[in-house]
Every structure is written in structure tokens, then in C-alpha cells.
Protein backbone atom coordinates (compact mmCIF):
# COMPACT_ATOMS: atom_id res chain seq x y z
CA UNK A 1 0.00 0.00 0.00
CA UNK A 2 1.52 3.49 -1.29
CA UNK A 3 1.34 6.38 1.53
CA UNK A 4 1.21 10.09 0.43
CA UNK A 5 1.06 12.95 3.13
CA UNK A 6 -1.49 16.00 2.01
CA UNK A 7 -0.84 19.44 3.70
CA UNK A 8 -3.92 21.29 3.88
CA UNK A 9 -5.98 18.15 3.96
CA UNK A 10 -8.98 18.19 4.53
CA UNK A 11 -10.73 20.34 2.86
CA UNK A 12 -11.24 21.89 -0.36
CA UNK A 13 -8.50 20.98 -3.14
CA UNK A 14 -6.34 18.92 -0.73
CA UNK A 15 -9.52 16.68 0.52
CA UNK A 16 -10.39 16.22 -3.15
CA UNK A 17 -7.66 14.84 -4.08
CA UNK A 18 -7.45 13.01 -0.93
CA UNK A 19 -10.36 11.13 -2.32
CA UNK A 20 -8.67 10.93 -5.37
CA UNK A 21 -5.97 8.80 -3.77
CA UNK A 22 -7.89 6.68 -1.71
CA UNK A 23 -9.61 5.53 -5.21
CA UNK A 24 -6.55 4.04 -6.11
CA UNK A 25 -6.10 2.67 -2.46
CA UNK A 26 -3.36 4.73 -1.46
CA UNK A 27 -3.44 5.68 2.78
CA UNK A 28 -3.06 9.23 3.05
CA UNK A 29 -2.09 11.45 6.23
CA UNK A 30 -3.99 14.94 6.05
CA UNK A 31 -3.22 18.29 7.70
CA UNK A 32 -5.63 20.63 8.95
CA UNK A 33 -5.21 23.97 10.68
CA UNK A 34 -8.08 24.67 13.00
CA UNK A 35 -11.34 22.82 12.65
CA UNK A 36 -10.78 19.35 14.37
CA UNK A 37 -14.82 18.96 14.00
CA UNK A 38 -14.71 18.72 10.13
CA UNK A 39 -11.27 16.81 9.78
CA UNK A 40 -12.17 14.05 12.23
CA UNK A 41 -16.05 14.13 10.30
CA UNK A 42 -14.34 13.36 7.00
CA UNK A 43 -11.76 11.34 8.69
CA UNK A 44 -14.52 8.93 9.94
CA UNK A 45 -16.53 9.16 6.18
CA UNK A 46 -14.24 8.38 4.28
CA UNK A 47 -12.64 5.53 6.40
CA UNK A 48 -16.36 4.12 5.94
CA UNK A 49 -15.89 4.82 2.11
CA UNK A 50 -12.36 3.37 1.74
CA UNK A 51 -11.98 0.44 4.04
CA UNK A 52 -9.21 -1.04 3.06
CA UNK A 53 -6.85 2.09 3.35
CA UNK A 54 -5.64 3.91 6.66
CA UNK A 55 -6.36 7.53 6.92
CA UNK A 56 -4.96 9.65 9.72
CA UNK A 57 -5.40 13.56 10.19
CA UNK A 58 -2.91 15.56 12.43
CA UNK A 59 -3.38 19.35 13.44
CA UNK A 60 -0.79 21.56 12.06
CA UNK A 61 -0.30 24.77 12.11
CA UNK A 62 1.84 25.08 8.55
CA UNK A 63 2.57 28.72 9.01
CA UNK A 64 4.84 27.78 12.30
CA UNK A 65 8.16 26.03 12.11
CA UNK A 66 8.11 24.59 15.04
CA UNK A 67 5.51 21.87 13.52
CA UNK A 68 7.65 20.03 11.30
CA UNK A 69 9.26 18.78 14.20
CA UNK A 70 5.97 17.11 14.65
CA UNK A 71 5.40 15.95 11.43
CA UNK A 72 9.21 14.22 11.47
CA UNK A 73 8.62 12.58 14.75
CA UNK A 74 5.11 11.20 13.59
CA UNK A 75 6.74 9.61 10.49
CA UNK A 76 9.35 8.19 12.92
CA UNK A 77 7.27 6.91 15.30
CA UNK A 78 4.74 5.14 13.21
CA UNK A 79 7.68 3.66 11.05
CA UNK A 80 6.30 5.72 7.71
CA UNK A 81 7.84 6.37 4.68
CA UNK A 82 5.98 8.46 1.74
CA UNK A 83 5.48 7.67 -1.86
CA UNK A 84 3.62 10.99 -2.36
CA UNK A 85 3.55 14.08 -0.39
CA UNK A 86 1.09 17.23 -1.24
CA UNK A 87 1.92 21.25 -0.06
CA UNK A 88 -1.51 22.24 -0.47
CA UNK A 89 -1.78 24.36 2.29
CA UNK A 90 -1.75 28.11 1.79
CA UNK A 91 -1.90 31.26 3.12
CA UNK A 92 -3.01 34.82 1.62
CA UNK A 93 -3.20 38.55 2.76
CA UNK A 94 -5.15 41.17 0.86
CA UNK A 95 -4.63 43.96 2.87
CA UNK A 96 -3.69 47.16 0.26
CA UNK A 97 0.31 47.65 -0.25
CA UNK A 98 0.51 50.60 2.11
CA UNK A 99 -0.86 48.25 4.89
CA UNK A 100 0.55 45.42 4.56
CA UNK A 101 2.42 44.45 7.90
CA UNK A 102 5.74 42.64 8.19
CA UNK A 103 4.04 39.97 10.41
CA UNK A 104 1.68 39.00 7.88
CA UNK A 105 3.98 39.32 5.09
CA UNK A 106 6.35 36.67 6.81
CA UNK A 107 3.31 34.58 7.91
CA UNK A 108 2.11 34.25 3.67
CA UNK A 109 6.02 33.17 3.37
CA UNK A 110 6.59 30.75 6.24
CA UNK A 111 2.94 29.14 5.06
CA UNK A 112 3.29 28.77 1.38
CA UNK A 113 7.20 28.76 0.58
CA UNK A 114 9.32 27.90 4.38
CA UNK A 115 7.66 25.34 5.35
CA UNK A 116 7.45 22.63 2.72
CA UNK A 117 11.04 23.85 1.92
CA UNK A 118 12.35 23.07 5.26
CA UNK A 119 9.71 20.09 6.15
CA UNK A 120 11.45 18.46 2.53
CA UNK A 121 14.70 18.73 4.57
CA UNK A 122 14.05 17.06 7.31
CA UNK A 123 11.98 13.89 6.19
CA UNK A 124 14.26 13.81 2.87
CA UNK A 125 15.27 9.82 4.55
CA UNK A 126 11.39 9.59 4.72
CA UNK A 127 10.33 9.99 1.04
CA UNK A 128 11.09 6.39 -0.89
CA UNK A 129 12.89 6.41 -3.85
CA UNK A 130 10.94 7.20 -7.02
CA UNK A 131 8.39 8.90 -4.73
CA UNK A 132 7.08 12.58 -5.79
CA UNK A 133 6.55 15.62 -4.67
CA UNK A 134 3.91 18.02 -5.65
CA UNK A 135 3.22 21.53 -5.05
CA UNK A 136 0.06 23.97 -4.88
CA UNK A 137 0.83 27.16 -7.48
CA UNK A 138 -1.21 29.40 -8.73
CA UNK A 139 -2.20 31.55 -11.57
CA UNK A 140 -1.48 34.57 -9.47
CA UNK A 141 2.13 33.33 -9.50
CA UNK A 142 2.11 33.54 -13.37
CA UNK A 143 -0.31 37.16 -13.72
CA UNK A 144 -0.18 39.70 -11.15
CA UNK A 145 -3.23 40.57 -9.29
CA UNK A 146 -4.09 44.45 -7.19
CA UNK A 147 -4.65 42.52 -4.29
CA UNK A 148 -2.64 39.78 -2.28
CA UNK A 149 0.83 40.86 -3.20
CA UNK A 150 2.19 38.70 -0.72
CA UNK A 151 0.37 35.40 -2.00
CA UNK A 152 1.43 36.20 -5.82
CA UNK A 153 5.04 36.51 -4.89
CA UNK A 154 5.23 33.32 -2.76
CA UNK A 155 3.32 31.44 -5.24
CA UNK A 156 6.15 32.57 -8.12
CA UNK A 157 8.63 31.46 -5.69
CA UNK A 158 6.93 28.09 -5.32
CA UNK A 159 7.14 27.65 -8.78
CA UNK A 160 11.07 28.65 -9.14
CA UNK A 161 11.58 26.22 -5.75
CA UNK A 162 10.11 23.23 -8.22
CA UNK A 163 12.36 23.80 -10.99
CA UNK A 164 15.20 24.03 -8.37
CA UNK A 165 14.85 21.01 -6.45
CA UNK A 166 14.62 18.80 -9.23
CA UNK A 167 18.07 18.62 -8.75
CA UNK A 168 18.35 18.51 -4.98
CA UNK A 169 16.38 14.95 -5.30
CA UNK A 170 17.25 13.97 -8.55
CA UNK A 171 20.33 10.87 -6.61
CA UNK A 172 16.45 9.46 -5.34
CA UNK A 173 14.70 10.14 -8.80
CA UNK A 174 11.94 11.70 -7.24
CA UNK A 175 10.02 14.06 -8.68
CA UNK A 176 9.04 17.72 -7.64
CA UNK A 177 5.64 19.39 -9.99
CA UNK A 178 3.14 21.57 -8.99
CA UNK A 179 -0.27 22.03 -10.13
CA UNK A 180 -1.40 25.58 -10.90
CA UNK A 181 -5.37 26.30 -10.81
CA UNK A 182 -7.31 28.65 -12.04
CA UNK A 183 -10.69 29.40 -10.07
CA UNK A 184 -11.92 26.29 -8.60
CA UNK A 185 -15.61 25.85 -7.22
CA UNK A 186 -14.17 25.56 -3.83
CA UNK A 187 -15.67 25.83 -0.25
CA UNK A 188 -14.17 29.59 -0.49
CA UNK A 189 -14.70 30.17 -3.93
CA UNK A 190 -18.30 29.48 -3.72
CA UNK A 191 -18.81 32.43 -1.33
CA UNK A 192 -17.62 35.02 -4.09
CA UNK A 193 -21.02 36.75 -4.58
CA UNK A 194 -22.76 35.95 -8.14
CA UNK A 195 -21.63 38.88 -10.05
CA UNK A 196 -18.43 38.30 -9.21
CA UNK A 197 -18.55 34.62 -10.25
CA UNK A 198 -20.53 35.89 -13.62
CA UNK A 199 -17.39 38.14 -14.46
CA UNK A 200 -14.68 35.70 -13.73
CA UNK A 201 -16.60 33.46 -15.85
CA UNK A 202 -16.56 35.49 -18.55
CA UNK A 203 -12.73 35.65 -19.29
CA UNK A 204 -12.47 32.02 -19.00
CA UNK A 205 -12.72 30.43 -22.46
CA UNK A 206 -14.63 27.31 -20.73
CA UNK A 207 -16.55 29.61 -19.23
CA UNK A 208 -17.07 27.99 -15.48
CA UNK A 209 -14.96 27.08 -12.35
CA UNK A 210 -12.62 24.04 -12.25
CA UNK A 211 -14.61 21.16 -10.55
CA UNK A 212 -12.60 19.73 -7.71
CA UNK A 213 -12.40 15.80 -9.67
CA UNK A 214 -11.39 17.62 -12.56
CA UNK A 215 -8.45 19.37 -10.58
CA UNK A 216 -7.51 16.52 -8.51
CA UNK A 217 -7.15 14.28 -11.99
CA UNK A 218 -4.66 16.75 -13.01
CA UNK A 219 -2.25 16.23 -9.18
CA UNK A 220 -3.09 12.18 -9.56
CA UNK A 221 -1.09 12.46 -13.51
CA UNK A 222 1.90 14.59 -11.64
CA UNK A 223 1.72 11.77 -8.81
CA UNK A 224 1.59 8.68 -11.29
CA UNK A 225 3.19 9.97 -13.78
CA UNK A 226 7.13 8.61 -13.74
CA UNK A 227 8.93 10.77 -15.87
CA UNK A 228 6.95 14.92 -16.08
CA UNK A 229 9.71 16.52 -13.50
CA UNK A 230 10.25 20.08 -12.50
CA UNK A 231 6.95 20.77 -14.58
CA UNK A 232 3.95 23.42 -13.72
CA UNK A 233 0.57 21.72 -14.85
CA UNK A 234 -2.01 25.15 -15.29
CA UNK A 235 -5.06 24.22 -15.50
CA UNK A 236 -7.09 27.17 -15.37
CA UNK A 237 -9.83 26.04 -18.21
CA UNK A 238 -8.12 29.15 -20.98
CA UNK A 239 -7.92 31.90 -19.01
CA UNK A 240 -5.39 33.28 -20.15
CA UNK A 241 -6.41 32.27 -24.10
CA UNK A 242 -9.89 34.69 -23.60
């Protein structure tokens, strides 16, 4: 049984392709931030869905440091070693330029570009061989946007850190990708009011959000996938071709 560890677990993009996994009978290990009500919920479904695989959950909070240590010791401890792991969890700020703080600022970083980066250092003797790592871009890291400076920048940089650990890990051969969505009919997405939804809609040449499946299909390709390295999968239904 292949093991893949999902930051940002258990909900939205990271549960769906959670689900996504446990289709193919993988046990997963899922993050989650603050809501211990919904992860151990969907902990308990889908154990009732999927049987035969072993699903855990464990609290993190991805935007301190400190919590890798747990993560590492976990892995120890329960004598686990990954053929998959996920950075889906993010962080954003949309606070104007001119108010933009240095604690939130540094927050965005340690959440979205830090951690994984120094989590990937300490469980390197964790991750099999052949195993693969995949990231959580973004369009924003590709086009600008007025607001969330903070969350475009990191999300560029997680895009540069894939093409430049394909070489830290290539002596394993595993793999580092990301994924980078467009607007996907997310939990948070679906509380955009209508008009906005109508607009965004309007420059996308498909002409509606991402469906979670559809998204997750694209992470399971990066994950089974044995030779697409150091690649960024957009999948953002033509955006940018409108």
C-alpha cells in the first residue's frame, strides 16, 4: 500500500484529491489547521468509504516552524515512509500595499514557501525512492493581481523552488511538480457573490470554475506519472487564451 502525506488536507483541493488517492487505495495522512470537528467528520466518512486504506489527520499549524518537528517525529514513530507528499496548504493577505504588515507578510512566506522547503529537509530519509513531490501554485504566480501581493510573490517562488529542487532529489529520482489552478468551485470560492462569479466566468474560455475531480485528476497524472519533473501543470480552463 503506497502512503502520500497531504498538507492542507482536509478540505477543499487537498480533501479532493485526498479522495482521489484513496480511489486508487493509497493511505493518506492529512493536515488541517483549526477545525478538528470537520477533519475528524471526513476522517470517519471516508474511512467508511475506503476500508481497506488507513487515513490519519494531524493538526498543524503550517505557518509555524516549530511543527515540522511534529510531522518528522510522527513519520518516525509510526515507522512511515511516503510515496507521495502534497503542499496544499496556503496562506493569503489582501490587505492594500501601504498596509501590509511585516508579520503577515512573513506569515504568507513561512505558510506557502518555508515550510514545505524546510519540512522536505528534514523527512528527505522519509520519502522512498521514485516517490514525488507536488506543489500547490497558482495563476497569481504567473499574472499579477491588485490585491494579495504577498500570496502572488510566494506562489512565483513556489514555482522557481520546483524547478530548483529537481536537482536537490534527482540521486532518489523523485520528482518535484506543482499544479497551478485557475478558479476552482471551492468551499471559499463558492462564497464570491454571483456577479463576481458571472465576471470571472466570462474571461475564461470554458466559461465555469474548475470542478474539484477535474483538478484533482490533473495532481493524480503529476503523482503517477514517472517521468513529467520540475513541470507546472495550469489548468485554469483558458484563461489566459480569452
Amino acid at each position: 500500500m503506497k502512503t502520500a502525506f497531504i498538507t492542507g488536507g482536509t478540505k477543499g483541493i487537498g480533501k479532493s484529491v485526498g479522495k482521489r488517492l484513496l480511489e486508487e487505495e493509497w493511505d493518506i495522512i492529512l493536515t488541517y489547521f483549526s477545525d478538528e470537528e470537520i477533519a475528524k467528520d471526513l476522517q470517519t466518512n471516508l474511512q467508511s468509504l475506503y476500508p481497506k486504506s488507513k487515513i490519519e489527520v494531524l493538526r498543524i499549524d503550517c505557518g509555524d516552524l516549530n511543527s515540522i518537528n511534529i510531522i518528522e517525529n510522527y513519520l518516525i514513530k509510526n515507522n512511515i515512509y511516503l510515496d507521495a507528499i502534497l503542499f496544499n496548504a496556503g496562506a493569503t493577505d489582501r490587505s492594500v500595499f501601504s498596509e501590509i504588515s511585516v508579520e503577515n507578510w512573513q506569515r504568507v512566506f513561512d505558510v506557502n514557501v518555508n515550510f514545505p522547503t524546510f519540512l522536505l529537509q528534514k523527512i528527505m530519509s522519509r520519502l522512498k525512492n521514485e516517490s514525488s513531490i507536488t506543489f500547490t501554485g497558482s495563476l497569481m504566480g504567473f499574472h499579477p493581481h491588485s490585491l494579495s501581493l504577498s500570496y502572488g510573490v510566494t506562489k512565483a517562488a513556489v514555482h522557481a523552488l520546483v524547478k530548483n529542487l529537481v536537482k536537490v532529489f534527482s540521486t532518489q529520482k523523485i520528482r518535484i511538480n506543482a499544479v497551478a489552478p485557475g478558479f476552482v468551485d471551492t468551499e471559499w470560492q463558492k462564497a464570491k457573490p454571483k456577479e463576481q462569479k458571472i465576471s470571472i466566468n466570462k474571461k475564461i474560455a470554458l466559461e465555469r470554475f474548475c470542478e474539484p475531480s477535474e483538478l484533482a485528476d490533473a495532481y493524480w497524472f503529476l503523482i503517477n506519472n514517472s517521468y513529467i519533473n520540475g513541470e507546472i501543470l495550469v489548468v485554469d480552463g483558458g484563461y489566459v487564451m480569452s
